[in-house]
Protein backbone atom coordinates (compact mmCIF):
# COMPACT_ATOMS: atom_id res chain seq x y z
CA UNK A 1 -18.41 11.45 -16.02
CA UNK A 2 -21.83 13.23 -15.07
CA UNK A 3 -24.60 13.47 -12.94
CA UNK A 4 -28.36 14.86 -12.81
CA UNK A 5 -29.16 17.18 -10.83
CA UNK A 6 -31.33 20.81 -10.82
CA UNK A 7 -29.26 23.26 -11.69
CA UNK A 8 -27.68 23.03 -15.89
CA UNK A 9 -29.43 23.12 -19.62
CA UNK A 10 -32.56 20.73 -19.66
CA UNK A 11 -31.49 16.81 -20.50
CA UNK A 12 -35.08 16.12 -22.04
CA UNK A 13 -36.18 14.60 -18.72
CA UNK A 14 -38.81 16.31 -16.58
CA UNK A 15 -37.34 17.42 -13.73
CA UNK A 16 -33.87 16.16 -14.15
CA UNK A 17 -30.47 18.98 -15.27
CA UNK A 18 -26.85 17.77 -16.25
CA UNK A 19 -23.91 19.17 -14.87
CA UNK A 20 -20.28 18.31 -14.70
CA UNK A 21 -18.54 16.34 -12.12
CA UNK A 22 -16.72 19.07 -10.79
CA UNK A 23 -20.20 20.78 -9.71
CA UNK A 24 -20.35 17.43 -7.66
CA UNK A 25 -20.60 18.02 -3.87
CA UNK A 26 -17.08 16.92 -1.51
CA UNK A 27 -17.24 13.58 -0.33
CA UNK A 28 -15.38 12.85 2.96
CA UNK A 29 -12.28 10.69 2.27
CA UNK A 30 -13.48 8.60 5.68
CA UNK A 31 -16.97 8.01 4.86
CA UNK A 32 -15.71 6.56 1.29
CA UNK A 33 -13.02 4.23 3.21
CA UNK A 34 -15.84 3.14 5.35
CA UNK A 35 -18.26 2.47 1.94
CA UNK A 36 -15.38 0.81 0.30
CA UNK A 37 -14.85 -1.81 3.55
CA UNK A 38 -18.76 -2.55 3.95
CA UNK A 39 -18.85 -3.47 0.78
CA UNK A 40 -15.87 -5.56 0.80
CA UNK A 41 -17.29 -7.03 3.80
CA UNK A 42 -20.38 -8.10 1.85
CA UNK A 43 -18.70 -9.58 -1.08
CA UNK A 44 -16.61 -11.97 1.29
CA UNK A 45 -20.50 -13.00 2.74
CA UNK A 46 -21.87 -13.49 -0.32
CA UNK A 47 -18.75 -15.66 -1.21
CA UNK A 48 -18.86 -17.62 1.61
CA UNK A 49 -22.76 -18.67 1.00
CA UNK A 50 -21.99 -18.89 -2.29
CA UNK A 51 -19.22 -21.72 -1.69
CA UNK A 52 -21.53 -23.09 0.89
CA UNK A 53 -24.55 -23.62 -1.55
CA UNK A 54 -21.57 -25.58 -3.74
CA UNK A 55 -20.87 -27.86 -1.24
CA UNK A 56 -24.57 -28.61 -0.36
CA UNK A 57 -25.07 -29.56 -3.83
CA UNK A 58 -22.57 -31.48 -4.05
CA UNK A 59 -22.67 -35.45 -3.47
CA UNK A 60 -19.70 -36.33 -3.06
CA UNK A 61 -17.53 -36.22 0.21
CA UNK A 62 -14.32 -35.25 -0.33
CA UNK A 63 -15.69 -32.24 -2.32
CA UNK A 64 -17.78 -31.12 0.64
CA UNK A 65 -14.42 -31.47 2.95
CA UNK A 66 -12.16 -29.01 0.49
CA UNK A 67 -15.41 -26.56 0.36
CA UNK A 68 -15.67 -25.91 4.34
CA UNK A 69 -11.82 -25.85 4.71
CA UNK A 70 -12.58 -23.13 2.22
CA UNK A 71 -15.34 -20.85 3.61
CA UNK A 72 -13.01 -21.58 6.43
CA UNK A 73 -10.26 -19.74 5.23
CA UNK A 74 -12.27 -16.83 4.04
CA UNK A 75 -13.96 -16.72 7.24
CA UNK A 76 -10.44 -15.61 8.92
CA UNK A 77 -9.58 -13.37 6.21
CA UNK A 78 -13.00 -11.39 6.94
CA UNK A 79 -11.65 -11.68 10.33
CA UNK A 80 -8.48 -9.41 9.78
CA UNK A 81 -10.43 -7.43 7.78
CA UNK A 82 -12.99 -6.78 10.34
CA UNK A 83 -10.28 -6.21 12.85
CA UNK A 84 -8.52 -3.69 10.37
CA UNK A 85 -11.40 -1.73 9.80
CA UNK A 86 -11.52 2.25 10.31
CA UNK A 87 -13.42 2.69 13.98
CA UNK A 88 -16.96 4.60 13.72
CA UNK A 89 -16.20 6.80 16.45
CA UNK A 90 -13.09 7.30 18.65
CA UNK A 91 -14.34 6.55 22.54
CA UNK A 92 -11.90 4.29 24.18
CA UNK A 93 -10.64 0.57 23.31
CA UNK A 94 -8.68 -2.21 25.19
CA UNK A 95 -5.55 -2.14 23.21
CA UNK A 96 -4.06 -5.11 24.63
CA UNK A 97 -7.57 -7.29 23.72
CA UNK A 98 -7.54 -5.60 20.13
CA UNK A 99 -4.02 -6.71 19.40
CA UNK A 100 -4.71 -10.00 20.42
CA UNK A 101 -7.68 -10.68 18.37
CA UNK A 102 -5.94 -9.35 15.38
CA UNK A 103 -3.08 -11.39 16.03
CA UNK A 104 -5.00 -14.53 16.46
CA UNK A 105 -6.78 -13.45 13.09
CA UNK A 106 -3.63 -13.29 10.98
CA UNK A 107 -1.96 -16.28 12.16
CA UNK A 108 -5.12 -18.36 11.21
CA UNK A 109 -5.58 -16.94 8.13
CA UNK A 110 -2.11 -16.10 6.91
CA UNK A 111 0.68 -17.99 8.99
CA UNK A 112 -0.29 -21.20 10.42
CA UNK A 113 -0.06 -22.49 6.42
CA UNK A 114 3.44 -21.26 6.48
CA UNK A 115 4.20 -22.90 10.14
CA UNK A 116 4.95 -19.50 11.45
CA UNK A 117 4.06 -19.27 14.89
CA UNK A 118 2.73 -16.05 16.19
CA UNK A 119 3.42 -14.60 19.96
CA UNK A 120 1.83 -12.15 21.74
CA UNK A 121 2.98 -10.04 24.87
CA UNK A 122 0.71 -7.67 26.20
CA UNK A 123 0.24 -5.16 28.58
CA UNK A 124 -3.14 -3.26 30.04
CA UNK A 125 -3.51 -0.17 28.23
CA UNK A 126 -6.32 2.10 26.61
CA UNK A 127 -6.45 4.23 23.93
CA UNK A 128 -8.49 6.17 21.62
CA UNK A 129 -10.20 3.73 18.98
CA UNK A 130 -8.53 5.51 16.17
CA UNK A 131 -5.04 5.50 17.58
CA UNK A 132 -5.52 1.90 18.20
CA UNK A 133 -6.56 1.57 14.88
CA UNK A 134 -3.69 3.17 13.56
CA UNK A 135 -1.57 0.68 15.57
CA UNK A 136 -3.16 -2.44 14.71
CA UNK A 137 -2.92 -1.18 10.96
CA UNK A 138 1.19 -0.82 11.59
CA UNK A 139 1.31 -4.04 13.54
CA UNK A 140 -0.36 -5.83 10.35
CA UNK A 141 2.26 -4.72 7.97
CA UNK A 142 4.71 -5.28 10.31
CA UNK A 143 3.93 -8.97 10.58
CA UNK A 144 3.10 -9.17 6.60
CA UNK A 145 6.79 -7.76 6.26
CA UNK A 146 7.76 -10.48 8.25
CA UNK A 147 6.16 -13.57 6.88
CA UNK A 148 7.02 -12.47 3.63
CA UNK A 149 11.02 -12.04 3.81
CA UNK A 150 11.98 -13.20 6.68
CA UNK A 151 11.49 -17.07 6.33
CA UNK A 152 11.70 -19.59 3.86
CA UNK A 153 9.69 -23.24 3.97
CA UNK A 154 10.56 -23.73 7.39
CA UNK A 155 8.73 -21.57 9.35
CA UNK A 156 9.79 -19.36 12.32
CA UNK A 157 8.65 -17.40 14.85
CA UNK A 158 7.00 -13.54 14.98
CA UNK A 159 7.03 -11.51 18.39
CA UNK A 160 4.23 -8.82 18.94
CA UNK A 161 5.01 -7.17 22.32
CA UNK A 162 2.55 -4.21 23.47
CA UNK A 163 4.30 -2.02 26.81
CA UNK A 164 3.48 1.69 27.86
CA UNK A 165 6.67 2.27 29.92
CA UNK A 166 4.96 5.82 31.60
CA UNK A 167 3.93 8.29 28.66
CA UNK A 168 5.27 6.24 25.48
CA UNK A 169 3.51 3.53 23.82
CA UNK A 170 5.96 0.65 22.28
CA UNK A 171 4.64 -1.52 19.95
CA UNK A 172 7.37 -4.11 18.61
CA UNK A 173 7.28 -7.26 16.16
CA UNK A 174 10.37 -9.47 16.35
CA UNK A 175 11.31 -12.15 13.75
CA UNK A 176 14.18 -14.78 14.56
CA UNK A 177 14.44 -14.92 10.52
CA UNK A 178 17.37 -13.76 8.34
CA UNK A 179 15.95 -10.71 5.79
CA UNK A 180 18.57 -8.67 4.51
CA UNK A 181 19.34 -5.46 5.20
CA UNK A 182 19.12 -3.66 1.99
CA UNK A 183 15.07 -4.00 1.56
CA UNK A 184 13.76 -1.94 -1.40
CA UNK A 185 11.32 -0.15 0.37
CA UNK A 186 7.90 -0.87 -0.43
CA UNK A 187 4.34 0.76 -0.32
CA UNK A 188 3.60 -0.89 2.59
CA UNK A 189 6.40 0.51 4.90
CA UNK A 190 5.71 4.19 3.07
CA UNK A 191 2.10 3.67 4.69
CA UNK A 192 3.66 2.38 8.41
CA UNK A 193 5.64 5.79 8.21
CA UNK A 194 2.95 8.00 7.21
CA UNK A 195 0.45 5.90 9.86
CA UNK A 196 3.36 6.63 13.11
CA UNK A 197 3.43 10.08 11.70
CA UNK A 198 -0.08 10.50 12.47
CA UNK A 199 0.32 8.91 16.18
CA UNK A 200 3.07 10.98 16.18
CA UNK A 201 5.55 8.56 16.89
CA UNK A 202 8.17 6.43 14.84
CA UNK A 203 9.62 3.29 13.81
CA UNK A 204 12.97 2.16 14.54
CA UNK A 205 14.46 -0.96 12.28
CA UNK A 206 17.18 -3.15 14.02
CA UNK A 207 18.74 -5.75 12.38
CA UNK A 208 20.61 -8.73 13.96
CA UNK A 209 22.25 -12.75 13.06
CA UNK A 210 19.21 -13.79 15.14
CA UNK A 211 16.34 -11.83 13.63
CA UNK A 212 15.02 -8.01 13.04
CA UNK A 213 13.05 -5.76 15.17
CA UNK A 214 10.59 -3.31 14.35
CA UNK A 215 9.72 -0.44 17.47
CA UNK A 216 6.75 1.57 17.18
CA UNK A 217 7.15 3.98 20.01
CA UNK A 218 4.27 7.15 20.45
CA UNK A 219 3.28 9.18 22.99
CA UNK A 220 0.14 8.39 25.33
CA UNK A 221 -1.66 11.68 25.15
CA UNK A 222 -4.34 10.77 27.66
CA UNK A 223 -2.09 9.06 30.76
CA UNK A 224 -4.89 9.31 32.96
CA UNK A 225 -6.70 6.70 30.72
CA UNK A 226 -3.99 4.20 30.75
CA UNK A 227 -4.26 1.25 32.81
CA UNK A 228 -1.57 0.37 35.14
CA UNK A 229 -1.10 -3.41 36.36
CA UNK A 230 1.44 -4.29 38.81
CA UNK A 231 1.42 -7.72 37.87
CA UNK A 232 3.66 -9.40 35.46
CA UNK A 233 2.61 -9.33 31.45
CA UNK A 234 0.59 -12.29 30.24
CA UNK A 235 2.47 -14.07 27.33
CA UNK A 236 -0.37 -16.04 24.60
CA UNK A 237 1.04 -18.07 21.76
CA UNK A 238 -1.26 -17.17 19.26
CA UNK A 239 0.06 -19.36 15.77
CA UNK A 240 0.44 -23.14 15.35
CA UNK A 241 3.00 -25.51 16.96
């Protein structure tokens, strides 16, 4: 690979030098996670008017039906994927309305097919955008984990509860399916460990007749931002039935 720039043996351009790639300036790793998602983010638009123009030209019914149950569907996959993607800056976030949103975004684009029906527990509490992030990006393959071995054609249920029991954060996902115990395990719970690591925290597997949970416990570092209700937590059932 190479680039121009100023600095090497003249290419035969005016004005313009060759040099290696390993002259190249450092890229932050963030600001190329945050290219790589806008422009993700603009190839699901451009799909979606794309399958839209199809179904304008189209003449017949049924054909126009199938198309917006479509650009539906992609419309709630660019839904997670707006919900999932890396925070700007890091000021502070309602957890508890983040977790919901994302949950409401994967069961319409991922579980409601299935008839898996998605609940959500919460409880007030703020954190740092990036920690919340970081949570919401655990919770995700949590639930994916889930859908994927825990049930068969029938459907079941998923539990997301969010508590902060004083200085610790818990973050659980439930599932009254029946995955075995002995789980090769995969990318996707090598990046859950490596994402608790950085909240500092952990995850603790238990598996049961009636189900497995998942616990994502970390510590609060800012307390005084935390919001404290008295009242009971609200219970949402966020998937179909």
């Amino acid at each position: 690979m190479r680039i121009m720039t100023h600095e090497t043996r003249d290419s035969g351009i005016h004005g313009l030098r060759e040099i290696g790639i390993h002259d190249a300036p450092d890229i932050d790793d963030n600001l190329l996670l945050r290219e790589i998602t806008h422009r993700i983010n603009n190839e699901l638009t451009s799909t979606i008017a794309m399958v839209a123009r199809t179904a304008a030209q189209s003449g017949n019914e049924e054909v126009k039906i199938a198309l917006a149950g479509v650009i539906q569907h992609i419309h709630d996959f660019a839904s997670v994927h707006r919900a999932l993607r890396m925070p700007d800056d890091d000021c502070r976030v309602d957890a508890a309305r983040y977790l919901r949103h994302l949950c409401q975004s994967i069961s319409r684009a991922k579980l409601q097919y299935r008839d898996i029906e998605l609940l959500f527990r919460e409880s007030p509490l703020q954190l740092s955008a990036k920690r919340c992030w970081r949570m919401g990006m655990i919770v995700s393959e949590l639930i994916a984990n889930a859908s994927r071995h825990a049930f068969g054609d029938e459907g079941g249920k998923i539990h997301v509860e969010l508590t902060n029991p004083g200085a610790v954060v818990q973050c659980s996902v439930t599932d009254n399916g029946s995955a075995p115990e002995n789980i090769r395990p995969g990318q996707g719970l090598k990046i859950v460990r490596a994402l608790a690591g950085d909240l500092n925290g952990s995850v603790d597997y238990r598996f049961g007749q009636r189900g497995t949970l998942v616990l994502l416990s970390f510590p609060l570092v800012d307390t005084a931002c935390a919001s404290v209700d008295p009242r009971r937590p609200g219970v949402g059932r966020i998937g179909p039935r």
